[in-house]
N, C-alpha and C. Protein backbone atom coordinates (compact mmCIF):
# COMPACT_ATOMS: atom_id res chain seq x y z
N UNK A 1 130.90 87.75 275.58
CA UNK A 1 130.70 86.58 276.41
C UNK A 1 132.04 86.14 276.98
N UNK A 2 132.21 85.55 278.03
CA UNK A 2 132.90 84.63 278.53
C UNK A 2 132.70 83.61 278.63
N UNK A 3 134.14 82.82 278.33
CA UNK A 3 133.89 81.77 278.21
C UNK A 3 134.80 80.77 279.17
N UNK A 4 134.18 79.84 280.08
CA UNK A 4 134.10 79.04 281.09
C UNK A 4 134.01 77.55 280.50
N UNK A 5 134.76 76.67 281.95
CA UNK A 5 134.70 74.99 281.46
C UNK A 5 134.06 74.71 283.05
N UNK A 6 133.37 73.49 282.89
CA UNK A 6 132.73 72.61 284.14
C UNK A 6 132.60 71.33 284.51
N UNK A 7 133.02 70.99 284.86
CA UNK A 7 133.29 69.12 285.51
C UNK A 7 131.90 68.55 286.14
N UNK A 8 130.75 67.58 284.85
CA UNK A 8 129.78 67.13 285.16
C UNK A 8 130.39 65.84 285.01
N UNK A 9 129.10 65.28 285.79
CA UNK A 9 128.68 63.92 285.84
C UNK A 9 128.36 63.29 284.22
N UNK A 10 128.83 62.24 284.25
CA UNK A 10 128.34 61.72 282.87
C UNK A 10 126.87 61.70 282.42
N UNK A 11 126.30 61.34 283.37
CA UNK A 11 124.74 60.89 284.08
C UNK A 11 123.83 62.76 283.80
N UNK A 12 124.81 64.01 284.29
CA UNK A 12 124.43 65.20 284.40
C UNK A 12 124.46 65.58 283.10
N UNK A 13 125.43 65.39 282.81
CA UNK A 13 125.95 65.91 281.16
C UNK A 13 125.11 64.98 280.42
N UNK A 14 124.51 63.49 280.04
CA UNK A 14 123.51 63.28 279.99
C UNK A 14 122.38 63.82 279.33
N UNK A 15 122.08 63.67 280.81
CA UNK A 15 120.53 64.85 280.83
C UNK A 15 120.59 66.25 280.51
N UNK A 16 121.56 66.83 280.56
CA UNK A 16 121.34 68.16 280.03
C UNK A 16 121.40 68.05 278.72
N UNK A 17 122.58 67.32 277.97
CA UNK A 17 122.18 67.11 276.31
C UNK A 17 120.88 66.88 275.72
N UNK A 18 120.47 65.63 276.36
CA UNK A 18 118.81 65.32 275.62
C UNK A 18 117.94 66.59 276.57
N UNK A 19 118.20 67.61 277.21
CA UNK A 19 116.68 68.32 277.16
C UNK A 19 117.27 69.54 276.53
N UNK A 20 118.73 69.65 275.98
CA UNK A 20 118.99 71.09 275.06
C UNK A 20 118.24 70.51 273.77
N UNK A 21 118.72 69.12 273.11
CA UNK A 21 117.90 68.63 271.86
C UNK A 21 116.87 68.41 272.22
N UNK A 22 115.95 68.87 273.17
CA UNK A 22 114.50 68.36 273.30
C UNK A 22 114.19 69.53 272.57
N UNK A 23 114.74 70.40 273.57
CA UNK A 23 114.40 71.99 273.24
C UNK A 23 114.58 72.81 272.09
N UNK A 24 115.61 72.02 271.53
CA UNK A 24 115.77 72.77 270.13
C UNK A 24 116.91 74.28 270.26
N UNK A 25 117.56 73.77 271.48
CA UNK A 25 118.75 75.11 271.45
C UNK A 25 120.13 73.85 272.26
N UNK A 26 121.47 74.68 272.03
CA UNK A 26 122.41 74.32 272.42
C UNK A 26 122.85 74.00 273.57
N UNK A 27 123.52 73.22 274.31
CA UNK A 27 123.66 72.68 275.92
C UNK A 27 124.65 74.21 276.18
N UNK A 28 125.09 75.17 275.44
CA UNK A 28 125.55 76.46 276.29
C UNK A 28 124.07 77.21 276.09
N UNK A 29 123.37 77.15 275.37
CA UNK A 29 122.53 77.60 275.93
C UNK A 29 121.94 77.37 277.00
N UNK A 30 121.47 76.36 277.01
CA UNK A 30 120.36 75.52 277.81
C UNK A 30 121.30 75.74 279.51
N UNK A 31 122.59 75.45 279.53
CA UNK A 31 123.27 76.32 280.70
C UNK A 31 122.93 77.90 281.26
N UNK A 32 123.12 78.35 279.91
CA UNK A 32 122.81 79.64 280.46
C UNK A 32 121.38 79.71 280.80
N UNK A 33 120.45 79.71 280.46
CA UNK A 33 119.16 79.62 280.74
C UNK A 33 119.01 79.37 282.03
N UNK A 34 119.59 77.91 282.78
CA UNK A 34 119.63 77.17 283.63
C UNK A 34 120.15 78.33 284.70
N UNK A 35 121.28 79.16 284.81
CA UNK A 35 122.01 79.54 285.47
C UNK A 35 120.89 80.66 286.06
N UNK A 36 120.56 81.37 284.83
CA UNK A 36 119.74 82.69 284.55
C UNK A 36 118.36 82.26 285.63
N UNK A 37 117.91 81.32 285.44
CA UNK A 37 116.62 80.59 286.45
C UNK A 37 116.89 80.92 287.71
N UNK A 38 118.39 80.73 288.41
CA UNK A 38 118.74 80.35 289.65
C UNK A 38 119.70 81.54 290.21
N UNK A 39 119.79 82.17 289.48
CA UNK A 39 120.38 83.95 289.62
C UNK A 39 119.39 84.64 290.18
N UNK A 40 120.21 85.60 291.56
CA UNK A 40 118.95 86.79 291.52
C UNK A 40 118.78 87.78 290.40
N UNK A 41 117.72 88.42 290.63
CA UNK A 41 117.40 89.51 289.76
C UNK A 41 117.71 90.55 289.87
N UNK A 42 118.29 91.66 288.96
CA UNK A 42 118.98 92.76 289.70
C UNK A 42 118.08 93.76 290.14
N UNK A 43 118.45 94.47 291.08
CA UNK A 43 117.23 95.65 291.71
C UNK A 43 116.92 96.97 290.67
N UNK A 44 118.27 96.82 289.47
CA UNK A 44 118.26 97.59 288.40
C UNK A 44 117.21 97.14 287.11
N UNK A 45 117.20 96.36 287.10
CA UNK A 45 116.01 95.83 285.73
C UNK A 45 115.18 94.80 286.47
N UNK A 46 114.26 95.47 287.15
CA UNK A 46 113.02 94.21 287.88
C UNK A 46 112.34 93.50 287.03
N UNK A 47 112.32 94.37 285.35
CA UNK A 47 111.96 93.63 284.42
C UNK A 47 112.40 92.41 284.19
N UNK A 48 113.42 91.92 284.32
CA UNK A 48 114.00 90.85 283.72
C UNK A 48 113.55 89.88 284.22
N UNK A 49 113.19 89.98 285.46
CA UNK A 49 112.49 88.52 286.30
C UNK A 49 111.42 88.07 285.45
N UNK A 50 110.70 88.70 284.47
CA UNK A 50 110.04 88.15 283.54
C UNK A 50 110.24 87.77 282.05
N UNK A 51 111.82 88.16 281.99
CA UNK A 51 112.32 87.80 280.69
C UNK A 51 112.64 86.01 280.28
N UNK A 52 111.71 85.43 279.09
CA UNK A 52 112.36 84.18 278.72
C UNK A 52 111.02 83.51 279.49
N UNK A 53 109.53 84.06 280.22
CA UNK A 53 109.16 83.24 280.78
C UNK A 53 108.22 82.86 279.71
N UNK A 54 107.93 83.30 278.54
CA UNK A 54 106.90 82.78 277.84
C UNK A 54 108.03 81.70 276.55
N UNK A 55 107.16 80.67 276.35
CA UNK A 55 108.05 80.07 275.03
C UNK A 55 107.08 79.42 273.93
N UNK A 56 107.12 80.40 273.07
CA UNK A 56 105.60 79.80 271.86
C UNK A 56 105.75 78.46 271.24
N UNK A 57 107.02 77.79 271.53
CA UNK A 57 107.89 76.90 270.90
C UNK A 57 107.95 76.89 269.40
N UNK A 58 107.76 78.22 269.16
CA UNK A 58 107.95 78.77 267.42
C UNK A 58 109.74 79.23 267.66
N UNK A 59 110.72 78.26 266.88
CA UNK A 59 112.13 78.87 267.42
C UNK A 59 112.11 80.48 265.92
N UNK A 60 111.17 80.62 265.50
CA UNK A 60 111.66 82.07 264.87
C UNK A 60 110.60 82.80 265.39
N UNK A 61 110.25 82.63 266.39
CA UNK A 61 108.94 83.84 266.59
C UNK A 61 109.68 85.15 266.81
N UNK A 62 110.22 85.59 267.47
CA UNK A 62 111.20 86.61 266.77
C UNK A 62 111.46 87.31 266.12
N UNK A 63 110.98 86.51 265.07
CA UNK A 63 111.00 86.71 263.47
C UNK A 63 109.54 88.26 263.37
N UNK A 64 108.87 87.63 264.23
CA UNK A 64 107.10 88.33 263.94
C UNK A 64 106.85 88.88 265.15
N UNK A 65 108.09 88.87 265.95
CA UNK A 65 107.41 89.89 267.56
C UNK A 65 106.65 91.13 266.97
N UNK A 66 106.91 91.66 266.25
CA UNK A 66 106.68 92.91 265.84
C UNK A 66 105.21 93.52 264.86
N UNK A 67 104.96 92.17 264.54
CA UNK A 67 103.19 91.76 263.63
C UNK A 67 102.80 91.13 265.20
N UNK A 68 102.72 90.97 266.21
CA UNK A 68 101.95 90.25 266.72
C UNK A 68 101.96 91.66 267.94
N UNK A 69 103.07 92.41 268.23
CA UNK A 69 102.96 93.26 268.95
C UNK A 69 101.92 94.93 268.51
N UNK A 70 102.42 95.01 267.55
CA UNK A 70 101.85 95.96 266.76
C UNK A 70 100.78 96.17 266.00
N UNK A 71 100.29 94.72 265.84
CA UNK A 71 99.47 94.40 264.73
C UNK A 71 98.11 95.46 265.20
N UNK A 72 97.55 95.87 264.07
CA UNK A 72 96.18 96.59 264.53
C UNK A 72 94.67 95.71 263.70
N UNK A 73 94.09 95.82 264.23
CA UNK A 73 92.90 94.92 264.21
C UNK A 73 92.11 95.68 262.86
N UNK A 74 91.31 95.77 262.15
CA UNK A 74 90.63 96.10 261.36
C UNK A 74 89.41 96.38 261.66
């Protein structure tokens, strides 16, 4: 990673704090996310335009991608 500084608004900085603690992740996250939204997509991974669009609001689902992907039915 690199690492970068940015000159917000008190008012900006703000609001981005209470919706990283809404969310349950960090205001560098919640930046990056933000940035990632408003970025094009590269012509190399068209996939990605769909990466991050689902959110179970389980913060370890993660944990079970792999029982819920794999899982076989009985």
């Amino acid at each position: 990673m690199i690492r970068t500084q940015i000159s917000l608004s008190r008012e900006d900085y703000d609001a981005a704090k209470r919706e990283a603690a809404r969310l349950g992740i960090s205001l560098a996250e919640y930046f990056r996310r933000a940035l990632k939204a408003v970025l094009p997509v590269s012509d190399l991974q068209p996939w990605m335009a769909f990466a991050g669009m689902v959110d179970s609001g389980d913060p370890a689902a993660s944990d079970s991608v792999d029982d819920v992907v794999y899982a076989h039915e009985d």
